[in-house]
PDB file of N, CA and C in Angstrom:
ATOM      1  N   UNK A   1       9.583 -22.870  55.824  1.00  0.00           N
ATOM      2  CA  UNK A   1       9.127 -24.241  55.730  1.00  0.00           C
ATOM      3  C   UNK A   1       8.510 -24.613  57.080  1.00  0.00           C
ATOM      4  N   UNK A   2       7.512 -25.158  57.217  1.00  0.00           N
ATOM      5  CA  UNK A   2       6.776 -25.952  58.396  1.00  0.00           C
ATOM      6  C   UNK A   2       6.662 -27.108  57.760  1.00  0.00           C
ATOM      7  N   UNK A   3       6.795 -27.880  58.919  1.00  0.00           N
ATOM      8  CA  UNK A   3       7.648 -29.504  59.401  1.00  0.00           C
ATOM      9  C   UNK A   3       6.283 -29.804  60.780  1.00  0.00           C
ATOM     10  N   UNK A   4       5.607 -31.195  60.534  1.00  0.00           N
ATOM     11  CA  UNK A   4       4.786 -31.712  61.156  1.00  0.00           C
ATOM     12  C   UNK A   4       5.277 -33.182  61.319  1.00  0.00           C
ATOM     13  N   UNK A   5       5.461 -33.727  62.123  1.00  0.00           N
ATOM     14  CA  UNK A   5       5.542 -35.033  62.006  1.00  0.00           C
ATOM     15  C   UNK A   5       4.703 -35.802  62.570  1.00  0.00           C
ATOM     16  N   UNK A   6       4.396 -37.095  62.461  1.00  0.00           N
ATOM     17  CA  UNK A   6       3.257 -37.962  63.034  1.00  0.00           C
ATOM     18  C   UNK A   6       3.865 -39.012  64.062  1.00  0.00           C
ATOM     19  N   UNK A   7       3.567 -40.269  64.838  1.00  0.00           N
ATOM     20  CA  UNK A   7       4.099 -41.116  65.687  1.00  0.00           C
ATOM     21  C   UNK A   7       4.334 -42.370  64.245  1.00  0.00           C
ATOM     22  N   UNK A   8       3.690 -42.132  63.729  1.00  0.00           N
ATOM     23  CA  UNK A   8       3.421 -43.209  62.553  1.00  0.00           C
ATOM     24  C   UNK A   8       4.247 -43.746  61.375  1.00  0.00           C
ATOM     25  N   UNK A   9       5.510 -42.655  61.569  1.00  0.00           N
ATOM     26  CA  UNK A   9       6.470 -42.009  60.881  1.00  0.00           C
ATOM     27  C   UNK A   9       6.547 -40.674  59.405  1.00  0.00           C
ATOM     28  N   UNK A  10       5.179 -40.713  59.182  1.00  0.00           N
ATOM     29  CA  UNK A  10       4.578 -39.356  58.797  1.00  0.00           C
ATOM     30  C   UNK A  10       5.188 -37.800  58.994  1.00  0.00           C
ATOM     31  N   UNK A  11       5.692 -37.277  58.168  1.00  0.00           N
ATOM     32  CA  UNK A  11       6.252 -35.924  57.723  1.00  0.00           C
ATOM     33  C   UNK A  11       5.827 -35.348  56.727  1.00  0.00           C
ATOM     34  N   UNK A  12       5.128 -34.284  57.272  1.00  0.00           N
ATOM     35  CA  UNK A  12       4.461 -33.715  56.076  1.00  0.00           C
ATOM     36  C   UNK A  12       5.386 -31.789  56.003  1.00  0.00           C
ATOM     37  N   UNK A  13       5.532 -31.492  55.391  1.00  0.00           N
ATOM     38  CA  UNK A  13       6.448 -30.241  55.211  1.00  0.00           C
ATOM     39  C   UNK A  13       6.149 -29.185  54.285  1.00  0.00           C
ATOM     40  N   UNK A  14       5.536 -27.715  54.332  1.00  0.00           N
ATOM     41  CA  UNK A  14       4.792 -26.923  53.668  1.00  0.00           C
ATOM     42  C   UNK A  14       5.050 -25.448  53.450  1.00  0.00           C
ATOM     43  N   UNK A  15       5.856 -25.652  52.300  1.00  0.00           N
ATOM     44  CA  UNK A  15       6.442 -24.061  52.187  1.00  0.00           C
ATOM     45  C   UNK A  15       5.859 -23.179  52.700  1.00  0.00           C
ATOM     46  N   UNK A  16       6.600 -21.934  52.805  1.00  0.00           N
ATOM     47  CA  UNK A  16       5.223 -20.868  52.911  1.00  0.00           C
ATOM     48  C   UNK A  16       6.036 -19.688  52.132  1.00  0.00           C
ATOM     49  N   UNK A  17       4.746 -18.670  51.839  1.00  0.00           N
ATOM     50  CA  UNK A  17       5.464 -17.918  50.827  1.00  0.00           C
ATOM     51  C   UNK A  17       4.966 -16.730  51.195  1.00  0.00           C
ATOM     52  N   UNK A  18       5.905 -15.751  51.179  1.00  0.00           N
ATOM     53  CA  UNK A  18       5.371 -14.381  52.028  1.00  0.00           C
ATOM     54  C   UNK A  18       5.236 -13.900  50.004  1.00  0.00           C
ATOM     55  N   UNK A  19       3.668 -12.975  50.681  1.00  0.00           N
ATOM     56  CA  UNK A  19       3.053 -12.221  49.464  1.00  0.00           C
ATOM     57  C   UNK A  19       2.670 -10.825  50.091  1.00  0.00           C
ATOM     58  N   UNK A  20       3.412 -10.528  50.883  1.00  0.00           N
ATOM     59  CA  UNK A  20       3.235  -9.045  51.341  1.00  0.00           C
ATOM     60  C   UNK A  20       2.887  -8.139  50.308  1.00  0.00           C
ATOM     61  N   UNK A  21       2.234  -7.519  50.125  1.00  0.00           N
ATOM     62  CA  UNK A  21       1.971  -6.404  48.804  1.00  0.00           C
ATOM     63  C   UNK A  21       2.529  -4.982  49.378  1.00  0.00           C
ATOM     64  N   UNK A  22       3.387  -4.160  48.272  1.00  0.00           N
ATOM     65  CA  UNK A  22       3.988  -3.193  48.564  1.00  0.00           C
ATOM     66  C   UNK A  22       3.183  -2.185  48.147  1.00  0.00           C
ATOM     67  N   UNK A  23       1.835  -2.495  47.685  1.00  0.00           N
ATOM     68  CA  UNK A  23       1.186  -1.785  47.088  1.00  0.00           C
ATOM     69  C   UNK A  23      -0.486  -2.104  47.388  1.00  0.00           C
ATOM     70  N   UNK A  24      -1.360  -1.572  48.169  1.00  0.00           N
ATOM     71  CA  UNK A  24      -2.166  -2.156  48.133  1.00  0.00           C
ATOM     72  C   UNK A  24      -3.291  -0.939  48.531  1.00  0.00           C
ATOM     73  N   UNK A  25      -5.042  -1.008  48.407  1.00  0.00           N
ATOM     74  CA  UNK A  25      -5.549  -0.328  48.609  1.00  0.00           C
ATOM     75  C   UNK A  25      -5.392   0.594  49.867  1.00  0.00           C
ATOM     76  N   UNK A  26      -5.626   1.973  49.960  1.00  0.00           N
ATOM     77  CA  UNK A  26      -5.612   2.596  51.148  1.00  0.00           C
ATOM     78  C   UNK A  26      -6.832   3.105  51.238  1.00  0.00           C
ATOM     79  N   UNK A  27      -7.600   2.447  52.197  1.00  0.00           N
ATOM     80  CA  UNK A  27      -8.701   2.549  52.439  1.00  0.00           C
ATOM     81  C   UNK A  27      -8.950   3.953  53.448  1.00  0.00           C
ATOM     82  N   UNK A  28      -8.222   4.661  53.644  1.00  0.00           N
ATOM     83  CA  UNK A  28      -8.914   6.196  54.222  1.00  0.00           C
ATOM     84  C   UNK A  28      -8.981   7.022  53.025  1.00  0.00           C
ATOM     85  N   UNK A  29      -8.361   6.677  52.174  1.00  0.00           N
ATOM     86  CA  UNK A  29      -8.893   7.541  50.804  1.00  0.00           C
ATOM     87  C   UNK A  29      -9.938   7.852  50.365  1.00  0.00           C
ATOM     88  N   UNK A  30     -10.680   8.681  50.039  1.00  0.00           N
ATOM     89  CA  UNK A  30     -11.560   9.187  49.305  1.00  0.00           C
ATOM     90  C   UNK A  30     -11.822  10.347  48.985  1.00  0.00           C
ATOM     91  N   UNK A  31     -12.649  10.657  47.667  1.00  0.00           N
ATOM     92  CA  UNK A  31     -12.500  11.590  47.046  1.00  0.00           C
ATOM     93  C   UNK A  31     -13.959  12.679  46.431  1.00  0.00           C
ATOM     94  N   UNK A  32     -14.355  13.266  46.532  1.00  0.00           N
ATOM     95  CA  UNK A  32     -16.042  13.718  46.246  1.00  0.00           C
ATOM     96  C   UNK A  32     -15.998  14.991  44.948  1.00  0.00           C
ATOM     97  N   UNK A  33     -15.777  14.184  43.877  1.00  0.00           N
ATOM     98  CA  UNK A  33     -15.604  14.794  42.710  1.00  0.00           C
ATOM     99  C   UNK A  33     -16.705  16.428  42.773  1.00  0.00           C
ATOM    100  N   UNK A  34     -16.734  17.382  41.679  1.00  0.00           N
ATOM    101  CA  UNK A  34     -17.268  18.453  41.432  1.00  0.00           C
ATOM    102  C   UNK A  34     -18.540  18.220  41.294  1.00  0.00           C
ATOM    103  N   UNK A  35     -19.272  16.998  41.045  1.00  0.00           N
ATOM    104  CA  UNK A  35     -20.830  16.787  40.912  1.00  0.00           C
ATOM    105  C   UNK A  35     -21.748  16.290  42.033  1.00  0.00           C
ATOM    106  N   UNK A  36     -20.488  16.290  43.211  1.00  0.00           N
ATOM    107  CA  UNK A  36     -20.843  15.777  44.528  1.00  0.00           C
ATOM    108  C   UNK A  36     -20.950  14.093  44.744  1.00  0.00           C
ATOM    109  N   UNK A  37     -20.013  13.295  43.912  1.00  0.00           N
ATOM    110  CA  UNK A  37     -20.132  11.732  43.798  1.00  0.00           C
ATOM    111  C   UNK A  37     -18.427  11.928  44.881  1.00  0.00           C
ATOM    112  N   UNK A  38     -18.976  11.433  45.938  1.00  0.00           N
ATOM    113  CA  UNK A  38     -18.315  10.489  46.685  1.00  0.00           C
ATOM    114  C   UNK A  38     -17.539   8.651  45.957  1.00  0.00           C
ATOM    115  N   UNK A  39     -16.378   9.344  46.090  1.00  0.00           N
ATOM    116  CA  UNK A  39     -15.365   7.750  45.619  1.00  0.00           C
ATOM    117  C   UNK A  39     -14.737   7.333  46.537  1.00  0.00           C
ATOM    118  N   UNK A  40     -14.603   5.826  47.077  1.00  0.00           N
ATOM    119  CA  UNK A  40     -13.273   5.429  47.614  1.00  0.00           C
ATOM    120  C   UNK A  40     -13.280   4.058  47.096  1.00  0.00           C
ATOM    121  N   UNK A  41     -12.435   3.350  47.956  1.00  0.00           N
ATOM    122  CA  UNK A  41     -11.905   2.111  47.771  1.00  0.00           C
ATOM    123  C   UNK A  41     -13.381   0.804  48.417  1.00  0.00           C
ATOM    124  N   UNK A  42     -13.589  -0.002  47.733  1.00  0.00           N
ATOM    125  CA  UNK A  42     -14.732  -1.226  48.429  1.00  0.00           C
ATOM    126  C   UNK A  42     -14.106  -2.409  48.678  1.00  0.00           C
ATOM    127  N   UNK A  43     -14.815  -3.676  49.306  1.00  0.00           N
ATOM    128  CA  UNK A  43     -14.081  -4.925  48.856  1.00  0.00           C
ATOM    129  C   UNK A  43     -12.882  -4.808  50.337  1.00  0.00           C
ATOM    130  N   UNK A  44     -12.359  -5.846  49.665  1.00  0.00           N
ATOM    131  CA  UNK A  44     -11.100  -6.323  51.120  1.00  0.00           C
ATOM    132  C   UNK A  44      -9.655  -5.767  50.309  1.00  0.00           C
ATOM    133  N   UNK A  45      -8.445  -5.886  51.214  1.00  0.00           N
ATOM    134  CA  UNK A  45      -7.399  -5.514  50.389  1.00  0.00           C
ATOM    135  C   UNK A  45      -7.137  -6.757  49.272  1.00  0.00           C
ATOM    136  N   UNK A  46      -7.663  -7.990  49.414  1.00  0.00           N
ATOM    137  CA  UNK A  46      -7.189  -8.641  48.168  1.00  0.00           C
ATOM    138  C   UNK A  46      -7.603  -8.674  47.422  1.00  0.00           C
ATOM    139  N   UNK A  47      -9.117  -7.915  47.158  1.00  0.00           N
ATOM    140  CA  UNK A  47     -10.181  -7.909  46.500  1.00  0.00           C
ATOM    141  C   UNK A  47     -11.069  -6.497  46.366  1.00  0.00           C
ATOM    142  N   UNK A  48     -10.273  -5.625  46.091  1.00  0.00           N
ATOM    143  CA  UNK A  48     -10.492  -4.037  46.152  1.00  0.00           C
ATOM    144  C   UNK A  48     -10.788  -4.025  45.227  1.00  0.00           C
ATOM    145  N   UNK A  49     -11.856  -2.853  45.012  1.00  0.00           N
ATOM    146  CA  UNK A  49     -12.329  -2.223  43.523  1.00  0.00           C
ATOM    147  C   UNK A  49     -12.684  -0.697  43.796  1.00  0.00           C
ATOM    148  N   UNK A  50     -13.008   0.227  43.015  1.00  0.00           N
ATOM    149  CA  UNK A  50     -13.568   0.957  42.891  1.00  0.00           C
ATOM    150  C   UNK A  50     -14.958   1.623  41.915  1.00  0.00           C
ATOM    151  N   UNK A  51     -15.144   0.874  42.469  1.00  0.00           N
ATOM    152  CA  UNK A  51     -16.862   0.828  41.739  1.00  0.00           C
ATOM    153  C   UNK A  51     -17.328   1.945  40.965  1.00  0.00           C
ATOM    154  N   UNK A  52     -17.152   3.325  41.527  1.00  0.00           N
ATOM    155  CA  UNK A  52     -17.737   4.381  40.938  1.00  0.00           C
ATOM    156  C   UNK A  52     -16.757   5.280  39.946  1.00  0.00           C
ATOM    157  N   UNK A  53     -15.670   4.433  39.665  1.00  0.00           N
ATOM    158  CA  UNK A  53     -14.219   5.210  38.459  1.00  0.00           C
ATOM    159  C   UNK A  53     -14.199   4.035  37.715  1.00  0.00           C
ATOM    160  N   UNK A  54     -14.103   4.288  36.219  1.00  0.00           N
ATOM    161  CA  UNK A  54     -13.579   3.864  35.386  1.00  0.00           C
ATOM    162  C   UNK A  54     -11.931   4.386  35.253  1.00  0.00           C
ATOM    163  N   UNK A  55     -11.622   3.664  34.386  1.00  0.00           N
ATOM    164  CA  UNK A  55      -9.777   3.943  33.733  1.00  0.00           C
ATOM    165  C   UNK A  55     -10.160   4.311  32.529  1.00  0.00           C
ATOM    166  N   UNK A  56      -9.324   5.310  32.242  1.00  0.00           N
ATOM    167  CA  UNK A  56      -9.584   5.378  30.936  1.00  0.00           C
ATOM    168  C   UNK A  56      -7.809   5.515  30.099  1.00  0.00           C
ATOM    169  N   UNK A  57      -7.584   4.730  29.114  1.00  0.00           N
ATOM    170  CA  UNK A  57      -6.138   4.598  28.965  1.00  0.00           C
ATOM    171  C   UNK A  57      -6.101   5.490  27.614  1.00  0.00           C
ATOM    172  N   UNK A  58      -5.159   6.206  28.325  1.00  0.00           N
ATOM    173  CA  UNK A  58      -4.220   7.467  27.624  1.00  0.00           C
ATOM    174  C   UNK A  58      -3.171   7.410  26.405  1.00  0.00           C
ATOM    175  N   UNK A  59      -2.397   6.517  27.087  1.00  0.00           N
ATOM    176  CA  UNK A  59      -0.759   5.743  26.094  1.00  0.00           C
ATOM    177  C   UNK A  59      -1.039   4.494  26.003  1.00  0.00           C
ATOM    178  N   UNK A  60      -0.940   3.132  25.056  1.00  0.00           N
ATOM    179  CA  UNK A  60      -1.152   2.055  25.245  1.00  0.00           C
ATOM    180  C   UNK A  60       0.273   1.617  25.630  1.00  0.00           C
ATOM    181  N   UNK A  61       0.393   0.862  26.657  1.00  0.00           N
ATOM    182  CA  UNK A  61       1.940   0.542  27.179  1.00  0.00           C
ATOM    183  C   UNK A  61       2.033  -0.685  26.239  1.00  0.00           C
ATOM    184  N   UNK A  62       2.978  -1.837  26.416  1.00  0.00           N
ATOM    185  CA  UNK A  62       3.911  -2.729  26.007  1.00  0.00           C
ATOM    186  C   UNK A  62       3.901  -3.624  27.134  1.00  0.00           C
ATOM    187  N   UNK A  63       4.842  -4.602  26.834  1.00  0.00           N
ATOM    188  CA  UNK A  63       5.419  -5.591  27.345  1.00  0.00           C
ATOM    189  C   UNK A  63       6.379  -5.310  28.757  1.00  0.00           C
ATOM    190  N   UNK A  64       6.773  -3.709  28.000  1.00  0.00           N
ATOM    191  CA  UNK A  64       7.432  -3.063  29.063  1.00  0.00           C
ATOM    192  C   UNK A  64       6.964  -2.088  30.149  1.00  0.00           C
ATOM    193  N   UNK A  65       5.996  -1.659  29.576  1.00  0.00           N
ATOM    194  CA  UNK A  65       5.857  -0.182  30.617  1.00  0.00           C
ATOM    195  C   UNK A  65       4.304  -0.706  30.557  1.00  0.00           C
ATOM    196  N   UNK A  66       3.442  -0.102  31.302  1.00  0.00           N
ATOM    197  CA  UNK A  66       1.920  -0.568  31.374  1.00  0.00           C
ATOM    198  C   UNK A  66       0.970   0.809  30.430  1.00  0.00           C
ATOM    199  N   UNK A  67      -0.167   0.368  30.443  1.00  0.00           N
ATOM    200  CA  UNK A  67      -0.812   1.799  30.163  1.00  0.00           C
ATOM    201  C   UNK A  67      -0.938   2.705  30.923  1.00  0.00           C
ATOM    202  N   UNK A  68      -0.719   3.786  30.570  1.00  0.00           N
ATOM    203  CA  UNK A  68      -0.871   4.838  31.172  1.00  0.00           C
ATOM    204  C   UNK A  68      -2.259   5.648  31.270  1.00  0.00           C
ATOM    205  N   UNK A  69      -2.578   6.357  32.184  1.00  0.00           N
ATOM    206  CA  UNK A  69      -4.130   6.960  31.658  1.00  0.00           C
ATOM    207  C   UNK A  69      -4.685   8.004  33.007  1.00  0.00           C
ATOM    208  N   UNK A  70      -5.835   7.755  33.120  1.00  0.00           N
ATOM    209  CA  UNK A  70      -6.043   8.783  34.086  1.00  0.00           C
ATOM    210  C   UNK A  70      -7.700   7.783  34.597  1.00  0.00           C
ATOM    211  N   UNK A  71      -8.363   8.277  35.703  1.00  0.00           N
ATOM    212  CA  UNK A  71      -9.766   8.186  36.584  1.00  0.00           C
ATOM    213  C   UNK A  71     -10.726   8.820  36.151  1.00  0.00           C
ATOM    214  N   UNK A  72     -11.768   8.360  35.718  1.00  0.00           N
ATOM    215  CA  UNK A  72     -13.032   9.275  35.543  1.00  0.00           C
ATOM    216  C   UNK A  72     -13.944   8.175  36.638  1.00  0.00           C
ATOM    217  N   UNK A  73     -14.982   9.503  37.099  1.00  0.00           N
ATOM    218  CA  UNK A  73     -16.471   9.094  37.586  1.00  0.00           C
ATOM    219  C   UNK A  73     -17.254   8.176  36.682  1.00  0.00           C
ATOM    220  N   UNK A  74     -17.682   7.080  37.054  1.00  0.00           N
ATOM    221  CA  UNK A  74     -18.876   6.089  35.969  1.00  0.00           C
ATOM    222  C   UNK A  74     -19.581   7.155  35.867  1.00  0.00           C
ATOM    223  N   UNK A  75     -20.440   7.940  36.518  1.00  0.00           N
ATOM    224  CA  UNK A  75     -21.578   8.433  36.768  1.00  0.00           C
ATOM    225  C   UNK A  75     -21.604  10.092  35.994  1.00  0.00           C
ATOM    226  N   UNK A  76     -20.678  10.771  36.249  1.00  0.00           N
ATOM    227  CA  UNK A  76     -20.256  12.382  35.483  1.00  0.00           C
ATOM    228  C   UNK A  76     -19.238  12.276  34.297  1.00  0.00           C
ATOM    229  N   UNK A  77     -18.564  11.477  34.485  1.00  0.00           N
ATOM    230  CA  UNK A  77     -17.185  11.891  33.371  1.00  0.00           C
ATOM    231  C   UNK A  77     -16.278  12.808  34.078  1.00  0.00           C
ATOM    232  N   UNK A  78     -16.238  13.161  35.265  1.00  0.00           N
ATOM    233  CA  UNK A  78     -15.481  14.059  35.974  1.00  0.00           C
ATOM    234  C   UNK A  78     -13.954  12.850  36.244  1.00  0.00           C
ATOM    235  N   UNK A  79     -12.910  13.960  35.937  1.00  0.00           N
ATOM    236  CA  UNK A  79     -11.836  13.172  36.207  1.00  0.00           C
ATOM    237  C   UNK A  79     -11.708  13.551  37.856  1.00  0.00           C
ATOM    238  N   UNK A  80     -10.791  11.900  37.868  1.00  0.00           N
ATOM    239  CA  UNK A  80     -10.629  11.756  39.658  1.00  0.00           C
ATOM    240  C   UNK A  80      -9.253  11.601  40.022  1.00  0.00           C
ATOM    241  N   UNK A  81      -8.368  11.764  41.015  1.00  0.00           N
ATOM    242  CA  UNK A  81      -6.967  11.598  41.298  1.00  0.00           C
ATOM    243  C   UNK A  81      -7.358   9.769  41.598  1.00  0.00           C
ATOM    244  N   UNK A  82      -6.336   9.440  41.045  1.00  0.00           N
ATOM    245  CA  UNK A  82      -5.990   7.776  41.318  1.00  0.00           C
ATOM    246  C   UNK A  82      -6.438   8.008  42.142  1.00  0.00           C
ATOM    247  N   UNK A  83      -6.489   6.596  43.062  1.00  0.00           N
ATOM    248  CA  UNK A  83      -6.863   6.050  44.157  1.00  0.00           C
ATOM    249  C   UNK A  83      -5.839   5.550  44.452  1.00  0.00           C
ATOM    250  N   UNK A  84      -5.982   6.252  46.381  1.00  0.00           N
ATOM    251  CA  UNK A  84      -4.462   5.773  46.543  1.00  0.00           C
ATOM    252  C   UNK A  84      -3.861   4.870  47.334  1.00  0.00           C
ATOM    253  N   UNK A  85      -2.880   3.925  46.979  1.00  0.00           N
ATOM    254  CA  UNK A  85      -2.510   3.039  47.687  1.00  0.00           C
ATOM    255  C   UNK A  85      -1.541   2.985  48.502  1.00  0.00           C
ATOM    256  N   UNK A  86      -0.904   2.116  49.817  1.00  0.00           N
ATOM    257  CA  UNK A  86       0.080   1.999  50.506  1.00  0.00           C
ATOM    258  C   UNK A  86       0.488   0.857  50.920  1.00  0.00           C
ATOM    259  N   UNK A  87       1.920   0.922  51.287  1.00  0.00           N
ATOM    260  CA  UNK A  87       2.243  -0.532  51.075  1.00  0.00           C
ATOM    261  C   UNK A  87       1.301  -1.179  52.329  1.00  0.00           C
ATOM    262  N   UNK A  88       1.638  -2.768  52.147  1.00  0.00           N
ATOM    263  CA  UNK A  88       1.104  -3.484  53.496  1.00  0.00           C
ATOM    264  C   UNK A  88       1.241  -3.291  54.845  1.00  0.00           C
ATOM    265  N   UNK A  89       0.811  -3.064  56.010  1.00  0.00           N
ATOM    266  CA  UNK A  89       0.711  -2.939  57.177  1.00  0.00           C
ATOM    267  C   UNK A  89       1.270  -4.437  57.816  1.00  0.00           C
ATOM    268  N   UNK A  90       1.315  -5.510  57.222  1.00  0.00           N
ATOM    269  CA  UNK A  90       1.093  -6.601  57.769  1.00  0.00           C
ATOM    270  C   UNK A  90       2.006  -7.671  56.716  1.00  0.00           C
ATOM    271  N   UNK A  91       2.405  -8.562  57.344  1.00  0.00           N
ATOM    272  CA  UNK A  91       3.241  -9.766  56.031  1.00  0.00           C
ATOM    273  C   UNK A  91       2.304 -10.666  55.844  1.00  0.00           C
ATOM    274  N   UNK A  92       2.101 -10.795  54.785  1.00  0.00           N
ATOM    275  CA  UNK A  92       0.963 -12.239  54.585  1.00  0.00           C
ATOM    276  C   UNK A  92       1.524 -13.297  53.787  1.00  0.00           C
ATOM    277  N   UNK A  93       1.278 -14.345  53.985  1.00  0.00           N
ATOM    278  CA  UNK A  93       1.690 -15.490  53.556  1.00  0.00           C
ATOM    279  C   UNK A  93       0.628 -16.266  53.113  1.00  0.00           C
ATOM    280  N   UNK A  94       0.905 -17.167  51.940  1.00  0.00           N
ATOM    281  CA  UNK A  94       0.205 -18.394  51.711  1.00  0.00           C
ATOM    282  C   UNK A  94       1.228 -19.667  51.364  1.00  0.00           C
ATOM    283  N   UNK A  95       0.295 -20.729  51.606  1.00  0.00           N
ATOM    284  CA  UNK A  95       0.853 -22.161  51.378  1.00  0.00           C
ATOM    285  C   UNK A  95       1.347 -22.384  49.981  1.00  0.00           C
ATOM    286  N   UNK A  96       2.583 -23.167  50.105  1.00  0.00           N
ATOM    287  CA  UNK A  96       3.270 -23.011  48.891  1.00  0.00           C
ATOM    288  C   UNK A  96       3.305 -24.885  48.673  1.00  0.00           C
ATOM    289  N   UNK A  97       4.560 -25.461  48.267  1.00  0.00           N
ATOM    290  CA  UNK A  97       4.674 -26.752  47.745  1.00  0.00           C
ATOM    291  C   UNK A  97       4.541 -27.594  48.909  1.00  0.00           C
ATOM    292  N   UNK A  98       3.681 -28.921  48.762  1.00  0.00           N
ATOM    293  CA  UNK A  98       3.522 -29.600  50.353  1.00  0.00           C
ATOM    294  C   UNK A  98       4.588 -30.822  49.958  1.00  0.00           C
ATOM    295  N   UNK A  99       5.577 -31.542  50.613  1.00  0.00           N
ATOM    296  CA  UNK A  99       6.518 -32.965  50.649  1.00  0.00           C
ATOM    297  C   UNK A  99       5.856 -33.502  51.584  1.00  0.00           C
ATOM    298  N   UNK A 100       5.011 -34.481  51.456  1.00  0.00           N
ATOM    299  CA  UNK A 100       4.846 -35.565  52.472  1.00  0.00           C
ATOM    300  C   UNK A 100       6.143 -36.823  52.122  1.00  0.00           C
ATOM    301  N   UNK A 101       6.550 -37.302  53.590  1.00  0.00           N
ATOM    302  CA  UNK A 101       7.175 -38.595  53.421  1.00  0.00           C
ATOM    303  C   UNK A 101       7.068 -39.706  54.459  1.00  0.00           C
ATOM    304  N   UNK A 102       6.931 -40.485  54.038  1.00  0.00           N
ATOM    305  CA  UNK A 102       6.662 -41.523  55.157  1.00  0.00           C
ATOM    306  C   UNK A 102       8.057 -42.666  55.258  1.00  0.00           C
ATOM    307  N   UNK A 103       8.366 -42.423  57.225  1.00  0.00           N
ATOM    308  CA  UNK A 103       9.638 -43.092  57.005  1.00  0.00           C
ATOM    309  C   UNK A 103      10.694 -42.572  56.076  1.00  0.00           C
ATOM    310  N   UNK A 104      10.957 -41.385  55.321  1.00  0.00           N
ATOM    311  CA  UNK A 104      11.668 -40.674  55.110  1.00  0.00           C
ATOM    312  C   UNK A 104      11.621 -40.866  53.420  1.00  0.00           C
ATOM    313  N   UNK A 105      10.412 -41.994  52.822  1.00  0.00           N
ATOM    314  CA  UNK A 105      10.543 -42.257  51.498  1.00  0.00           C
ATOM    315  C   UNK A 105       9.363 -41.349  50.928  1.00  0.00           C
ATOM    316  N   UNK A 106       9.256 -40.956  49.919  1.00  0.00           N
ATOM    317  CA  UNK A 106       8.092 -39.838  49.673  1.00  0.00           C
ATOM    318  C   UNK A 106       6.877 -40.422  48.938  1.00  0.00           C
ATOM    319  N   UNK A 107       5.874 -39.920  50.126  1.00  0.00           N
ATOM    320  CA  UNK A 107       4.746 -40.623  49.157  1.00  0.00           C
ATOM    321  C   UNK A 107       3.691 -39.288  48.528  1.00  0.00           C
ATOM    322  N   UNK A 108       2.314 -39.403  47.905  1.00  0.00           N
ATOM    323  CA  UNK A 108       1.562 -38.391  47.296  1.00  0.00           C
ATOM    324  C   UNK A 108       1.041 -37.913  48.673  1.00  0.00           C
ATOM    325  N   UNK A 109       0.575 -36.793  48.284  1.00  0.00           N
ATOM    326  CA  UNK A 109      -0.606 -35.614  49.047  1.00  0.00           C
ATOM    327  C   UNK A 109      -1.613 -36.429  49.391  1.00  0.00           C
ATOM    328  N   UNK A 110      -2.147 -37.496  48.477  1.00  0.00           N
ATOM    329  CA  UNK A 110      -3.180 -38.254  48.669  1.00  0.00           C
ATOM    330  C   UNK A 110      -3.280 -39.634  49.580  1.00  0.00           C
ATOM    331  N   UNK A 111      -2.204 -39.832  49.334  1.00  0.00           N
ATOM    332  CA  UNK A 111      -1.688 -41.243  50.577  1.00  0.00           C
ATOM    333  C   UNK A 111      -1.633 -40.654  51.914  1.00  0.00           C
ATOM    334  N   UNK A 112      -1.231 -39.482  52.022  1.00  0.00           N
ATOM    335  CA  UNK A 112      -0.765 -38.810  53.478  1.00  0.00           C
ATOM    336  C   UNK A 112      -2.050 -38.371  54.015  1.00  0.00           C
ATOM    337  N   UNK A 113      -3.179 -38.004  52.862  1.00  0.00           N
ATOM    338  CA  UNK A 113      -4.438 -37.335  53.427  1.00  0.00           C
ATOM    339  C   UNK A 113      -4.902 -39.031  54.077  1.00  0.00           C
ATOM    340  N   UNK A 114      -4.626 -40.059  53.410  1.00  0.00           N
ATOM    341  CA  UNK A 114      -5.651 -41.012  53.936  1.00  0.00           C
ATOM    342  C   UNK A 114      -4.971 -41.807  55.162  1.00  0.00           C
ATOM    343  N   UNK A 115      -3.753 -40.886  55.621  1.00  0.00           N
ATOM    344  CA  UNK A 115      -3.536 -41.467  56.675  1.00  0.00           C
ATOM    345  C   UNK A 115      -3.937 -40.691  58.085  1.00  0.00           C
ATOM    346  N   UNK A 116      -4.056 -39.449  57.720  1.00  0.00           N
ATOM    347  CA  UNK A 116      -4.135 -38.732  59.014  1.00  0.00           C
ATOM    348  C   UNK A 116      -5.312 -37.523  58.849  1.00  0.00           C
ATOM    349  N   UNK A 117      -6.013 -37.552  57.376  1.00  0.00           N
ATOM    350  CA  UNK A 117      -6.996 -36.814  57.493  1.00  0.00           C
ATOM    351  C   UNK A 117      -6.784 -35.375  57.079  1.00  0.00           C
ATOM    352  N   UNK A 118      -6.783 -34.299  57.392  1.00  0.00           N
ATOM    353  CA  UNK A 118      -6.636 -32.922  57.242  1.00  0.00           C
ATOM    354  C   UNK A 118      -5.334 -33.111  57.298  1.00  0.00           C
ATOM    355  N   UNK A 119      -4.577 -32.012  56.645  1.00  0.00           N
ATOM    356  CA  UNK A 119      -2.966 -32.178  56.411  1.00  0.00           C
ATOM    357  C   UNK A 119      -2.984 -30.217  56.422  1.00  0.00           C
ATOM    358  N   UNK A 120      -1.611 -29.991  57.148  1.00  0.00           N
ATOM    359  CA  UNK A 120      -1.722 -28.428  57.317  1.00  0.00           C
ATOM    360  C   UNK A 120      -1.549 -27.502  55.968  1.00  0.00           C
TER     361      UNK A 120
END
């Protein structure tokens, strides 16, 4: 939780929420299938793709287990080893529920913006 207060009697208070991913692109990966197509990972870690593999699903999973399947090249049909990921290097966080209160009684997000402008 982060805690701001104002002279005004203004408290504004803003969860935070760790979203570390235990799983996420590993960008030294890559792979140069049998037809000479170079694959890796594009994009940022929150926003990774692999542009040049399709999925192609094998088992249709459930509710419980996911699909299962394997990597092909867009470009050959050559199958590819997953692409591989590792956990996070780093903890990341984003903003979670904001409590503004004024004088200790609670008012909206919107009353608090029009008192002090940008709110953290």
């Amino acid at each position: 939780m982060r805690k701001i207060s104002w002279p005004n009697g203004l408290t504004v208070e803003r969860e935070v929420i760790e979203v570390t991913s235990s799983c996420e692109p590993d960008f030294t990966w890559a792979h140069t299938d049998e037809h000479g197509h170079e694959h890796r990972w594009a994009g940022t870690w929150d926003k990774a793709t692999t542009p040049t593999l399709r999925f192609i699903v094998d088992f249709e999973g459930d509710e419980e287990m996911p699909d299962t399947g394997h990597y092909e090249c867009v470009a050959c049909g050559d199958r590819v080893p997953a692409p591989r990921t590792t956990p996070s290097p780093y903890k990341r966080y984003m903003a979670g529920v904001l409590h503004c209160t004024l004088n200790g009684e609670p008012i909206s997000e919107q009353e608090a913006r029009a008192m002090v402008g940008e709110l953290p």
